[in-house]
N, C-alpha and C. Protein backbone atom coordinates (compact mmCIF):
# COMPACT_ATOMS: atom_id res chain seq x y z
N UNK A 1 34.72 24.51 17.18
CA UNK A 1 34.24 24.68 18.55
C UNK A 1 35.27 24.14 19.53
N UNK A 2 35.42 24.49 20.96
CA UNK A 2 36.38 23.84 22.12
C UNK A 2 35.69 22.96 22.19
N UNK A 3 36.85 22.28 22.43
CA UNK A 3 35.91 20.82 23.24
C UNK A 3 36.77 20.56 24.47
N UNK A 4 37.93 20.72 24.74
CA UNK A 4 38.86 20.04 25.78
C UNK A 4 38.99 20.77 27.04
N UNK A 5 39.27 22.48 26.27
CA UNK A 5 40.16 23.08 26.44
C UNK A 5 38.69 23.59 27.66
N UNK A 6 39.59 24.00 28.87
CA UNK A 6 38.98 24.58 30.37
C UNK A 6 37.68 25.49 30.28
N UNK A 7 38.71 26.87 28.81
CA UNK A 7 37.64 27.39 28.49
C UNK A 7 36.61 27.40 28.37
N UNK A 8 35.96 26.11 28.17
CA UNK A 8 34.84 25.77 27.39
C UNK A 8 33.96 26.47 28.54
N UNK A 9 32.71 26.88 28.06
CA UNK A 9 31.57 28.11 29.08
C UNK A 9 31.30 26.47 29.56
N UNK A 10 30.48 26.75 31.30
CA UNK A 10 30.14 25.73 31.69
C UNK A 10 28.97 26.87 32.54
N UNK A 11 27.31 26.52 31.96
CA UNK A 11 26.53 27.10 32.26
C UNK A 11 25.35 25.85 33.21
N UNK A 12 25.08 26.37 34.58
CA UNK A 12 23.85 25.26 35.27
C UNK A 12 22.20 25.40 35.21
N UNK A 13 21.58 24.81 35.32
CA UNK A 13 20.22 25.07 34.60
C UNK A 13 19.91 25.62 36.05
N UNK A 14 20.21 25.83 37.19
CA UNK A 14 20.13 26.88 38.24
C UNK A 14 21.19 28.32 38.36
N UNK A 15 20.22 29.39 38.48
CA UNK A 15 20.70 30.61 38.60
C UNK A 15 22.29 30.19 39.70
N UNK A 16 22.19 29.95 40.83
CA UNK A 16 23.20 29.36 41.76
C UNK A 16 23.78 28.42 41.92
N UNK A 17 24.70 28.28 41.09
CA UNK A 17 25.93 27.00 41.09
C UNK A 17 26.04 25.85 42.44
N UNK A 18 26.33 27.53 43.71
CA UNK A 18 26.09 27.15 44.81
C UNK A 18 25.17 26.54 45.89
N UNK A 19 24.02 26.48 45.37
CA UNK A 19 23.26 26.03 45.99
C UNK A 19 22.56 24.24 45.17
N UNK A 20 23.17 23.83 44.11
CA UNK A 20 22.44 22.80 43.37
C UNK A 20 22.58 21.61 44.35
N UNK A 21 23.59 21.31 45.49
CA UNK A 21 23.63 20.38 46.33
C UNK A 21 22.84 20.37 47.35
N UNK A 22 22.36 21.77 47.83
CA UNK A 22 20.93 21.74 48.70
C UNK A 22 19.84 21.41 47.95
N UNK A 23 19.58 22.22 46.87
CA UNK A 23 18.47 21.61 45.88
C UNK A 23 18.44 20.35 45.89
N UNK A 24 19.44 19.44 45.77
CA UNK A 24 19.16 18.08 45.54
C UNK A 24 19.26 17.28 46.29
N UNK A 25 20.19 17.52 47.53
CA UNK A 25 19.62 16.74 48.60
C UNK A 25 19.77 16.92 49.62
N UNK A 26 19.31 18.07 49.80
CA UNK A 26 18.99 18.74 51.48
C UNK A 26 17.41 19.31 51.16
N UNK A 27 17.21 19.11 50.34
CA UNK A 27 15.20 19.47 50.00
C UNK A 27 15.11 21.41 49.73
N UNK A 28 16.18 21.39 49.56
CA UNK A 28 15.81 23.48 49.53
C UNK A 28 15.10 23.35 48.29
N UNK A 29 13.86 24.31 48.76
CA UNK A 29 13.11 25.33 47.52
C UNK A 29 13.76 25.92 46.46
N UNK A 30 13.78 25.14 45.61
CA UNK A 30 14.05 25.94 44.32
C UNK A 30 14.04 27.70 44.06
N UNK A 31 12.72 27.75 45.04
CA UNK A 31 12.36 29.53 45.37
C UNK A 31 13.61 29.98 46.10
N UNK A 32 13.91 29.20 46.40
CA UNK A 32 15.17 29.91 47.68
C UNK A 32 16.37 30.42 47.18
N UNK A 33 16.42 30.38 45.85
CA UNK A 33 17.51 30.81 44.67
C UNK A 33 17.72 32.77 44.75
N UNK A 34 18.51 32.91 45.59
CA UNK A 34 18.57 34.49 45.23
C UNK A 34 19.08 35.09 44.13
N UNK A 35 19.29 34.33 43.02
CA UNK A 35 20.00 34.86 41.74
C UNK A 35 18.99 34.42 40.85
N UNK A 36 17.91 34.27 40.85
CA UNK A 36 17.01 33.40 40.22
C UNK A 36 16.76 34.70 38.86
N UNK A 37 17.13 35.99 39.22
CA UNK A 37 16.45 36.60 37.85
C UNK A 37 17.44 36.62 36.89
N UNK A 38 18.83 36.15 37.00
CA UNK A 38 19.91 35.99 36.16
C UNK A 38 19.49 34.82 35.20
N UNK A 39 18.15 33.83 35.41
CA UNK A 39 18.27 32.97 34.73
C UNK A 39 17.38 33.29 33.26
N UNK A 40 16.85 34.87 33.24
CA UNK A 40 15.72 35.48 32.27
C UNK A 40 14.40 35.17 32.51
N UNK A 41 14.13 34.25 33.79
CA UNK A 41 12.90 34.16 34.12
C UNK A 41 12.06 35.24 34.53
N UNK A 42 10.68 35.30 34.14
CA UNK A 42 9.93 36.25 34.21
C UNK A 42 9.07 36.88 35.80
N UNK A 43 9.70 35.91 36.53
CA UNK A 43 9.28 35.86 38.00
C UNK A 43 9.79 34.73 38.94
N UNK A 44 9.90 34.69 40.19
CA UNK A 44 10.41 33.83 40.71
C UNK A 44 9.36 32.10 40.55
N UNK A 45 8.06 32.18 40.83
CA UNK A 45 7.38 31.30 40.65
C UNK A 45 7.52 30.29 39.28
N UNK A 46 7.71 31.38 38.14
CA UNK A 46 7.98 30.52 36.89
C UNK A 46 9.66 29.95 36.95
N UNK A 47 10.86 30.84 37.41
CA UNK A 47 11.77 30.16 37.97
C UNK A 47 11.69 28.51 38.62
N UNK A 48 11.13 28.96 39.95
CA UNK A 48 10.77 27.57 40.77
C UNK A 48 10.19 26.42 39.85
N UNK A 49 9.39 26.65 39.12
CA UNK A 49 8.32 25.74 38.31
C UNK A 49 9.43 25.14 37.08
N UNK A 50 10.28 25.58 36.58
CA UNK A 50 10.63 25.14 34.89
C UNK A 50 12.45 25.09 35.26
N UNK A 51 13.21 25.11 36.60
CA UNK A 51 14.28 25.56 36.47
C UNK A 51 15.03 23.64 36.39
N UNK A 52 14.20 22.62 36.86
CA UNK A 52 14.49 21.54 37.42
C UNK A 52 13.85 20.92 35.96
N UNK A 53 13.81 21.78 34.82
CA UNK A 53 13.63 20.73 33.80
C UNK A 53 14.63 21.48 32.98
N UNK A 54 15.62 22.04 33.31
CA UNK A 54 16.21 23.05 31.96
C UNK A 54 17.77 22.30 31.58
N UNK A 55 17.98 21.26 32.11
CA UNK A 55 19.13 20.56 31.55
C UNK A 55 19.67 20.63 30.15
N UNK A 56 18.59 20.24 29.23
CA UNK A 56 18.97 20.59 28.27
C UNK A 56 18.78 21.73 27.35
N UNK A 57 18.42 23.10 27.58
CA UNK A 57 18.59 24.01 27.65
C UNK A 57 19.83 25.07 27.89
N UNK A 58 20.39 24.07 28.85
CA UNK A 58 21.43 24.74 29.61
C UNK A 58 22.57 24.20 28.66
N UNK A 59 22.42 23.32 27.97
CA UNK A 59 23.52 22.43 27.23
C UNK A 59 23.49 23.35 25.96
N UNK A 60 22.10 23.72 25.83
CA UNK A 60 22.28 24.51 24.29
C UNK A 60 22.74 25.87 24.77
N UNK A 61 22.82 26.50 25.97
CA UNK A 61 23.37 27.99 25.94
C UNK A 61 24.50 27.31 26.00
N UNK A 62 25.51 26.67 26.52
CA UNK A 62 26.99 26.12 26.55
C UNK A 62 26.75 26.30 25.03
N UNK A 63 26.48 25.48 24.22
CA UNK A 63 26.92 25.58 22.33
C UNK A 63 26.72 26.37 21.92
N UNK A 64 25.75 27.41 22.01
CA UNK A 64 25.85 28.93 21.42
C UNK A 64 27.37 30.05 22.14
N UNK A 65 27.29 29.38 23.66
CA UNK A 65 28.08 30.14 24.55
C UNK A 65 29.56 30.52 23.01
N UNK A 66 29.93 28.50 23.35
CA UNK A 66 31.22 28.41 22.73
C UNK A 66 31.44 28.86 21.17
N UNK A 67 30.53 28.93 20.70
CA UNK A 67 30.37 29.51 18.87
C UNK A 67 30.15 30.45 18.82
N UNK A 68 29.32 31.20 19.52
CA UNK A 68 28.86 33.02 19.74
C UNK A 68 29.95 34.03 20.22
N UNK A 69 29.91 33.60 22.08
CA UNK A 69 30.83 34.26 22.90
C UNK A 69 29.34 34.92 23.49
N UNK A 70 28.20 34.78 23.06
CA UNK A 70 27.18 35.20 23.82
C UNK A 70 25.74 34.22 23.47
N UNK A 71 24.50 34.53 24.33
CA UNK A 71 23.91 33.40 24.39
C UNK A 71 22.41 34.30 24.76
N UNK A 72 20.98 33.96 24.20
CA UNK A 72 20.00 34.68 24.85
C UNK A 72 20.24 33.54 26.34
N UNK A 73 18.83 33.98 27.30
CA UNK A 73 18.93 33.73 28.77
C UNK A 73 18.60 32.37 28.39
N UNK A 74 18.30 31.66 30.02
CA UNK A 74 18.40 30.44 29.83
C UNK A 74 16.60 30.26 29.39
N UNK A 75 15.72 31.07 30.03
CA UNK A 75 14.47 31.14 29.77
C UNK A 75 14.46 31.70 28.48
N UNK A 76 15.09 32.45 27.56
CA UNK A 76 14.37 32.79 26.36
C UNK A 76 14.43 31.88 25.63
N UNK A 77 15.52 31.40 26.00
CA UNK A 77 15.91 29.51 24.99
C UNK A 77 14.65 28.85 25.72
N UNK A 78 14.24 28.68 26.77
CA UNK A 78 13.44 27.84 26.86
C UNK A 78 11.83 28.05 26.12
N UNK A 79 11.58 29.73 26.18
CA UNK A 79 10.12 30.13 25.48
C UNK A 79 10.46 29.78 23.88
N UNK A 80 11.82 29.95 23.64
CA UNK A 80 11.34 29.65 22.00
C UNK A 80 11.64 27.78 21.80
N UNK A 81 12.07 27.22 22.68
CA UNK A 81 12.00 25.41 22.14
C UNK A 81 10.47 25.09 22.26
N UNK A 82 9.97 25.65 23.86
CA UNK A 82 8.39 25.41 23.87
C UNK A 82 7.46 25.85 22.52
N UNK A 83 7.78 27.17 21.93
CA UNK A 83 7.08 27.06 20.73
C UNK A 83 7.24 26.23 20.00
N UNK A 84 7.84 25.16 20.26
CA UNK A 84 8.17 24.22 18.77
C UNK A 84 7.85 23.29 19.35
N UNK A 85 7.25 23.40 20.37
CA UNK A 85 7.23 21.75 20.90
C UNK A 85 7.79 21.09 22.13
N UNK A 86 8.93 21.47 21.64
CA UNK A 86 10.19 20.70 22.89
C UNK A 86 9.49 20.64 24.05
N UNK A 87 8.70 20.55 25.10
CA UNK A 87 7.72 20.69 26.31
C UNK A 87 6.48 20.79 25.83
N UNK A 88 5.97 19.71 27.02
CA UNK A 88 4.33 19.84 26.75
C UNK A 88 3.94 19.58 28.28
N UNK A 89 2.79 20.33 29.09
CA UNK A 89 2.41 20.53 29.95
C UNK A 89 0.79 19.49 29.66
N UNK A 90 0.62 18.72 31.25
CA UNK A 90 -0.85 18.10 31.30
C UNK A 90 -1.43 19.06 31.77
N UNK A 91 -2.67 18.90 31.90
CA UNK A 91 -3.42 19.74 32.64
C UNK A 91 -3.38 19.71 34.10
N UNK A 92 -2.35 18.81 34.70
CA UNK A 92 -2.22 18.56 36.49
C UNK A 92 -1.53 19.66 36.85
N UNK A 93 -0.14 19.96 35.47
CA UNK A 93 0.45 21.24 35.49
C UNK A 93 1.96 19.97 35.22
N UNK A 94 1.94 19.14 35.23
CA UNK A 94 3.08 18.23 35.69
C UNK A 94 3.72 18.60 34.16
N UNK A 95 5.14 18.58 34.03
CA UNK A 95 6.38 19.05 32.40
C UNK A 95 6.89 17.87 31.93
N UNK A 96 6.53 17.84 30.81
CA UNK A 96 7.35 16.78 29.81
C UNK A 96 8.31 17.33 29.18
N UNK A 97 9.52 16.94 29.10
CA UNK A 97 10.76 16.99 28.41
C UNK A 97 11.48 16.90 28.42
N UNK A 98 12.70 17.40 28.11
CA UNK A 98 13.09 17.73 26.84
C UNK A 98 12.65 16.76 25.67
N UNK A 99 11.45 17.40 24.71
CA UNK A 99 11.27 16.35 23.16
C UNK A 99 12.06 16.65 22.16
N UNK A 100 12.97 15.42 21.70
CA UNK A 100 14.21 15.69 21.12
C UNK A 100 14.13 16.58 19.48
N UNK A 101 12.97 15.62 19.16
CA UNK A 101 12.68 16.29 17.48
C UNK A 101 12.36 17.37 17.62
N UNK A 102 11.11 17.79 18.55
CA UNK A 102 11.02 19.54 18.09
C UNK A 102 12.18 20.37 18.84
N UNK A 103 13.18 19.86 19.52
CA UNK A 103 13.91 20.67 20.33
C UNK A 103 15.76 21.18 18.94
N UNK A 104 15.30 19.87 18.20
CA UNK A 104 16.33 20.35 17.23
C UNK A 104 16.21 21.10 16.06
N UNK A 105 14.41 20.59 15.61
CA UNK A 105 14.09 22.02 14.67
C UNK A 105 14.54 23.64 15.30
N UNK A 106 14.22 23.26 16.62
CA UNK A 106 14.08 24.71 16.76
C UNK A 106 15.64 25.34 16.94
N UNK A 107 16.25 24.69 17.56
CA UNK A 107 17.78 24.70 17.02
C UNK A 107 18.30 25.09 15.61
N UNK A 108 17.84 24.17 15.04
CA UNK A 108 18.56 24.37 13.63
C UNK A 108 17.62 25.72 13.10
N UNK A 109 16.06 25.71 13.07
CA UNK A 109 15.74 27.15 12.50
C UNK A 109 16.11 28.61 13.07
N UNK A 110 16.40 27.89 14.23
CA UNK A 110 16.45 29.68 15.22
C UNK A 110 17.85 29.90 15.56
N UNK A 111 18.69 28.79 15.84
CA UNK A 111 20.22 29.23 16.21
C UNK A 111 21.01 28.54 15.25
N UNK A 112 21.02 28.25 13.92
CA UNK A 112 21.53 27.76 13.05
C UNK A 112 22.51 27.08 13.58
N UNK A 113 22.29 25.79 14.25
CA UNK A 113 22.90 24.90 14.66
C UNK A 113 23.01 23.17 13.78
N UNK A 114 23.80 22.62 13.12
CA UNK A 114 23.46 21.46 12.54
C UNK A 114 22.79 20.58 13.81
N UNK A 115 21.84 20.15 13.74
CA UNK A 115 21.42 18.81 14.78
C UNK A 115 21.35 17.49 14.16
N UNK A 116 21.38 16.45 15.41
CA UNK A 116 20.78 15.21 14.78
C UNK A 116 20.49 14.55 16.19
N UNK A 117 19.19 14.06 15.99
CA UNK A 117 18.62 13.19 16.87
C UNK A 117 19.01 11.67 16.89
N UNK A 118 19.36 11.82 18.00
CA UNK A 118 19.85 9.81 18.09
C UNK A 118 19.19 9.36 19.22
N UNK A 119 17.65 8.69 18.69
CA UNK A 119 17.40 7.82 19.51
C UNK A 119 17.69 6.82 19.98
N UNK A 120 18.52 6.38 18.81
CA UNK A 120 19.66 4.92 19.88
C UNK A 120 21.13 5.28 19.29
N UNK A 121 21.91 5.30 20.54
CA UNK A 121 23.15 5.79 19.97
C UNK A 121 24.17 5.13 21.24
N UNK A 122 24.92 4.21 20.71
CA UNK A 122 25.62 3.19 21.62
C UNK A 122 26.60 3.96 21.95
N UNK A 123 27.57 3.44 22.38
CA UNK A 123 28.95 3.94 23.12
C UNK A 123 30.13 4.30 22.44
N UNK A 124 29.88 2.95 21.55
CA UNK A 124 30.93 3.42 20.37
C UNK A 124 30.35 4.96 19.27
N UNK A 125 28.62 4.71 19.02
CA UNK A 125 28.60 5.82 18.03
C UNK A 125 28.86 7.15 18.97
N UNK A 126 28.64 7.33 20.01
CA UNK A 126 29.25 8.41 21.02
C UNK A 126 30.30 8.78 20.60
N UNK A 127 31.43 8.13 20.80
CA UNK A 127 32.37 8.60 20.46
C UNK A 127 32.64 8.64 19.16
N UNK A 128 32.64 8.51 18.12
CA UNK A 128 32.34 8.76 16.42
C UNK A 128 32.10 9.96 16.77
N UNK A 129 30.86 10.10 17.23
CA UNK A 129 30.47 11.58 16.90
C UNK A 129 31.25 12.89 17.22
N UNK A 130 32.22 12.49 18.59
CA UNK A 130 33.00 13.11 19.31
C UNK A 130 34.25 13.37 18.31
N UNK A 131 34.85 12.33 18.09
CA UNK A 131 35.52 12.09 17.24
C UNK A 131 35.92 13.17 16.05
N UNK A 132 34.26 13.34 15.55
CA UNK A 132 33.93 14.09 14.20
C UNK A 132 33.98 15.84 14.66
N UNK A 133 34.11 15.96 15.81
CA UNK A 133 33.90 17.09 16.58
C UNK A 133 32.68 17.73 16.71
N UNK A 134 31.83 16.90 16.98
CA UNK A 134 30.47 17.23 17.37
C UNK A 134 30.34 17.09 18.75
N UNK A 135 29.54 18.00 19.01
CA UNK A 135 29.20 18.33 21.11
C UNK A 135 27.73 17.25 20.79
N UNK A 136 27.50 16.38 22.12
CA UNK A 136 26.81 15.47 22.39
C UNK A 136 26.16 16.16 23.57
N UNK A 137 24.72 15.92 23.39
CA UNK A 137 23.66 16.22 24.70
C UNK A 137 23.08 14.96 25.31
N UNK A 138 24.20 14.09 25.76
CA UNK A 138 23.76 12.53 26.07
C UNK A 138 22.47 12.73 27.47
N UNK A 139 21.93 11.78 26.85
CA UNK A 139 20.78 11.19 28.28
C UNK A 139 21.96 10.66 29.49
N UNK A 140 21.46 10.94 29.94
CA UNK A 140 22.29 10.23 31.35
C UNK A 140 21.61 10.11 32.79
N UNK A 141 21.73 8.82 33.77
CA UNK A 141 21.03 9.32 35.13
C UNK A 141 21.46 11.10 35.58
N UNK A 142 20.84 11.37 36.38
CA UNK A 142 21.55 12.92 37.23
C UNK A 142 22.08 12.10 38.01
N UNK A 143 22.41 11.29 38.98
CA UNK A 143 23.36 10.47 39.86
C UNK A 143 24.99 10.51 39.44
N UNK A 144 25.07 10.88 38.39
CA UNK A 144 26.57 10.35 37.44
C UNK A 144 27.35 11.87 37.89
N UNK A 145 26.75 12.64 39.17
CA UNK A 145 27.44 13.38 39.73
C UNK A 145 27.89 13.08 40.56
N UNK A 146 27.96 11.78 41.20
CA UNK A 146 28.36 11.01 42.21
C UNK A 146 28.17 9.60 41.61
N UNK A 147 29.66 9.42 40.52
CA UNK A 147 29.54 8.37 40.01
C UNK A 147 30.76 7.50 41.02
N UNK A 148 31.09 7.45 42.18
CA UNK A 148 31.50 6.88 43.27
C UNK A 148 30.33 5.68 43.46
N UNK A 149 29.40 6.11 43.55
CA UNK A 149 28.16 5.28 43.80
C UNK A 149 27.69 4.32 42.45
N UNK A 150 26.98 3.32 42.83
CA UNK A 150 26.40 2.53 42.01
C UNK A 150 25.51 3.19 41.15
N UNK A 151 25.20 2.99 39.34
CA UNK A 151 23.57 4.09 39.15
C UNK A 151 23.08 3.51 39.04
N UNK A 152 21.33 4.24 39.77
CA UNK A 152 20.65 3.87 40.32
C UNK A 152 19.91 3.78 38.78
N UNK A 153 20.09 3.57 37.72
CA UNK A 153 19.30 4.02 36.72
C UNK A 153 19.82 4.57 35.37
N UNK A 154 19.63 4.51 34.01
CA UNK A 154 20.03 5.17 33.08
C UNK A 154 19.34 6.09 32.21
N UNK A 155 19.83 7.38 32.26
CA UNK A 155 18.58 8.43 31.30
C UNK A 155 17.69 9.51 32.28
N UNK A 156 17.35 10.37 31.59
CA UNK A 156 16.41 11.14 32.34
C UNK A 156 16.99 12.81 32.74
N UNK A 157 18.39 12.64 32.12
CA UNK A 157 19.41 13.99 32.94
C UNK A 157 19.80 14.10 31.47
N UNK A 158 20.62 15.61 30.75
CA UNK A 158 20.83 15.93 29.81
C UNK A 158 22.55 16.50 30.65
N UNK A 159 23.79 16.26 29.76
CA UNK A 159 24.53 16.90 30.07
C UNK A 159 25.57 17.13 28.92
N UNK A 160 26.47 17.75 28.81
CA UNK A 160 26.89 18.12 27.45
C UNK A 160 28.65 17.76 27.20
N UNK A 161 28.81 16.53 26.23
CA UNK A 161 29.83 15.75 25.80
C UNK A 161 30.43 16.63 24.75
N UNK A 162 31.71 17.24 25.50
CA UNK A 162 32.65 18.06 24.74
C UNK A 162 33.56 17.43 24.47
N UNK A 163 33.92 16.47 24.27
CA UNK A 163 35.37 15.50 23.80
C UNK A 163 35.52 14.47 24.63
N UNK A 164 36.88 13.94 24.26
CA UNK A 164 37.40 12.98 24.53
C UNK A 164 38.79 12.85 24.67
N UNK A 165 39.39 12.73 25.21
CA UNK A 165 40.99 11.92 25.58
C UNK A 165 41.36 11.09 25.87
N UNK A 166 41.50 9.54 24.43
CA UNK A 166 41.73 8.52 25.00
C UNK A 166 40.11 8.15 25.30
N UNK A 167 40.30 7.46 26.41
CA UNK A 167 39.25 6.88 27.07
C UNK A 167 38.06 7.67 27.91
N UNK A 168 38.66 8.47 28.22
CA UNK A 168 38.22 9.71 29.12
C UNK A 168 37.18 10.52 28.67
N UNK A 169 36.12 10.43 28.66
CA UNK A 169 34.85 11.65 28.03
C UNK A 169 34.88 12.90 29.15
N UNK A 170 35.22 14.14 28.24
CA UNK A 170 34.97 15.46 28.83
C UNK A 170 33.22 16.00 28.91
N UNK A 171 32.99 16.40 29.76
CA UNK A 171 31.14 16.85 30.03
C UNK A 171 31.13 17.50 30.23
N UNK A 172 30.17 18.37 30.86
CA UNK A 172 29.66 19.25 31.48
C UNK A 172 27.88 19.22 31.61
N UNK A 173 28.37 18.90 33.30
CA UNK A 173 26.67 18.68 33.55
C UNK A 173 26.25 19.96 34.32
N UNK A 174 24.86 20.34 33.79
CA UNK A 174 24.36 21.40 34.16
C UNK A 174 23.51 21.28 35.60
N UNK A 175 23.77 20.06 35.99
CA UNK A 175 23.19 19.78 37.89
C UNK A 175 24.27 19.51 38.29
N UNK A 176 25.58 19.55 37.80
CA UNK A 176 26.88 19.03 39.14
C UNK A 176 26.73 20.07 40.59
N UNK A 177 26.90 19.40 41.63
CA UNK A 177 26.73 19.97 42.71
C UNK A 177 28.25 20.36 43.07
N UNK A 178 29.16 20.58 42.24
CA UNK A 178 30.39 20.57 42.78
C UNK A 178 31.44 21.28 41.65
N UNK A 179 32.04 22.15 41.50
CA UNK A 179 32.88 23.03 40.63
C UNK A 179 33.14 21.09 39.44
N UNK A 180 33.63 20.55 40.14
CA UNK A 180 34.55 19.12 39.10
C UNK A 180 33.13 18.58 38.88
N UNK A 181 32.21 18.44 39.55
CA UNK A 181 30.76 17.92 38.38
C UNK A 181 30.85 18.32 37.10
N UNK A 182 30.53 19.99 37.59
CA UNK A 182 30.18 20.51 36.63
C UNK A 182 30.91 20.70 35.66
N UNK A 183 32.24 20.85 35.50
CA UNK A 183 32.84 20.58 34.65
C UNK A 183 33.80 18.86 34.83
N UNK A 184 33.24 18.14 33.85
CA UNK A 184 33.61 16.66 34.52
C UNK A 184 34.40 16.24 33.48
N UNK A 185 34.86 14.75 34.05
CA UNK A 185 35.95 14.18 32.93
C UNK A 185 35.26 12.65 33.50
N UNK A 186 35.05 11.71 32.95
CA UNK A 186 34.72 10.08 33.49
C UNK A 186 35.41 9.56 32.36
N UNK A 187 35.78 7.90 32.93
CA UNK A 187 35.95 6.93 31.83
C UNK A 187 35.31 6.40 31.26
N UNK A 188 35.09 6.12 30.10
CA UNK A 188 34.24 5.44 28.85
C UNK A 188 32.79 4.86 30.38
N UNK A 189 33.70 3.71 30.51
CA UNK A 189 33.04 2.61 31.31
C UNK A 189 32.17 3.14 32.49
N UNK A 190 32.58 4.05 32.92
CA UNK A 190 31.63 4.69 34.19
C UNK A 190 30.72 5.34 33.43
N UNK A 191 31.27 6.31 32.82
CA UNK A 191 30.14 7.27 32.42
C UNK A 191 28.74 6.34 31.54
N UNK A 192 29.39 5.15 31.03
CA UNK A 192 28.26 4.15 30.90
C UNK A 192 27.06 2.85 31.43
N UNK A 193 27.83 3.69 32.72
CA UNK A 193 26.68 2.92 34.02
C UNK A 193 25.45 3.77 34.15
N UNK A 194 25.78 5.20 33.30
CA UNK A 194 24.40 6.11 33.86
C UNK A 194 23.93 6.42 32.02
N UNK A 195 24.61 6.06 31.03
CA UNK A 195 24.46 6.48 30.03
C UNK A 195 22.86 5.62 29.25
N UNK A 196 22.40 6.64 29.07
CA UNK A 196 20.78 5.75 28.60
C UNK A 196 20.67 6.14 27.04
N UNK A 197 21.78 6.08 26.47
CA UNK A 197 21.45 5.37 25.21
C UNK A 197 20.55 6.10 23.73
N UNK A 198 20.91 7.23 23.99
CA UNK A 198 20.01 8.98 23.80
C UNK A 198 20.81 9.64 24.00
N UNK A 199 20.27 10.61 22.28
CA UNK A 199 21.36 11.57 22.73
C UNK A 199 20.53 12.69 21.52
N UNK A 200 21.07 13.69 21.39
CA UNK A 200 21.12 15.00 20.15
C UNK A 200 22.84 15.46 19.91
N UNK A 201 23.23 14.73 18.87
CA UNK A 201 24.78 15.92 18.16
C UNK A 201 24.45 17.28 17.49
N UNK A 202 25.47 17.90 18.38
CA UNK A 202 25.24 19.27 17.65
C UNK A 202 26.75 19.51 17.20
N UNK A 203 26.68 20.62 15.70
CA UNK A 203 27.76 21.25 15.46
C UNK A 203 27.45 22.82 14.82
């Protein structure tokens, strides 16, 4: 698989690249997405509703992207993890997820992907894994797109650890509000002010 190299597909869990910095902090409607049916959603409403949980989703079309050269939508990946689990809805309507165990069965049965769940996985085993040439779906704050700033927090954001150089971890986060978010590079040490300690390796 790439890991370094530019090539690597860099896919956002919003239909519009361009717009993820209003989404996040200028308050725009998610509805307000005019590319919203590129994402395989079945309507704009289910768009609006499931597009602000698809982080890690978006990490698994990047690993099919780079091993395939093609990928189902970002919603068909999402209807078949929900059959397995990966999401569970209350009855308020409010979304739980990404759940790591059923999100890698369904990986490994449906896109023959090796997985492994790491519920605790330090800094050093990060990079091991990298190392071994395995792509990492680390927990991370979403803030670590503006890692200029202090984080406010660790975990809760999914983004996808394609290598390493040296010290330097290569990513790709599927909320960067900015062409260099989204395809990112941080040092060990920063990227571990937002790093929460969670993760899934895939190969």
């Amino acid at each position: 698989m790439p890991d370094l190299d530019l090539s690597f597909p860099t896919v956002t869990q919003y239909a519009s690249p361009d717009l993820i910095a209003a989404f996040a902090y200028q308050g725009r409607d998610h509805g307000a997405d005019p590319r919203w049916a590129e994402s395989g959603a079945p309507d704009l409403d289910t768009y609006r509703r499931w597009c602000g949980h698809m982080c890690g989703i978006a990490c698994l079309r990047m690993a099919l992207l780079a091993r395939n050269g093609d990928a189902p939508t970002l919603f068909a990946l999402l209807d078949g993890a929900r059959k397995y689990g990966a999401y569970t809805e209350d009855t308020d309507g409010a979304i739980h997820g990404l759940i790591y165990a059923p999100f890698a069965q369904y990986v490994h049965d449906v896109h023959r992907l090796h997985t492994e769940v790491h519920p605790t996985l330090t800094v050093p085993d990060l990079l091991a894994l990298l190392d071994a040439g395995r792509l990492v779906m680390a927990s991370v704050h979403k803030e670590i797109r503006r890692p200029e700033n202090p984080a406010p927090g660790k975990g809760g954001h999914l983004v996808l650890v394609t290598g390493r150089q040296g010290d330097t971890l290569h990513f790709r986060n599927p909320s960067g509000h900015t062409e260099q978010t989204r395809t990112a590079r941080l040092p060990t040490a920063e990227f571990a002010e937002f790093f929460g300690g969670r993760g899934v390796s895939l190969i």
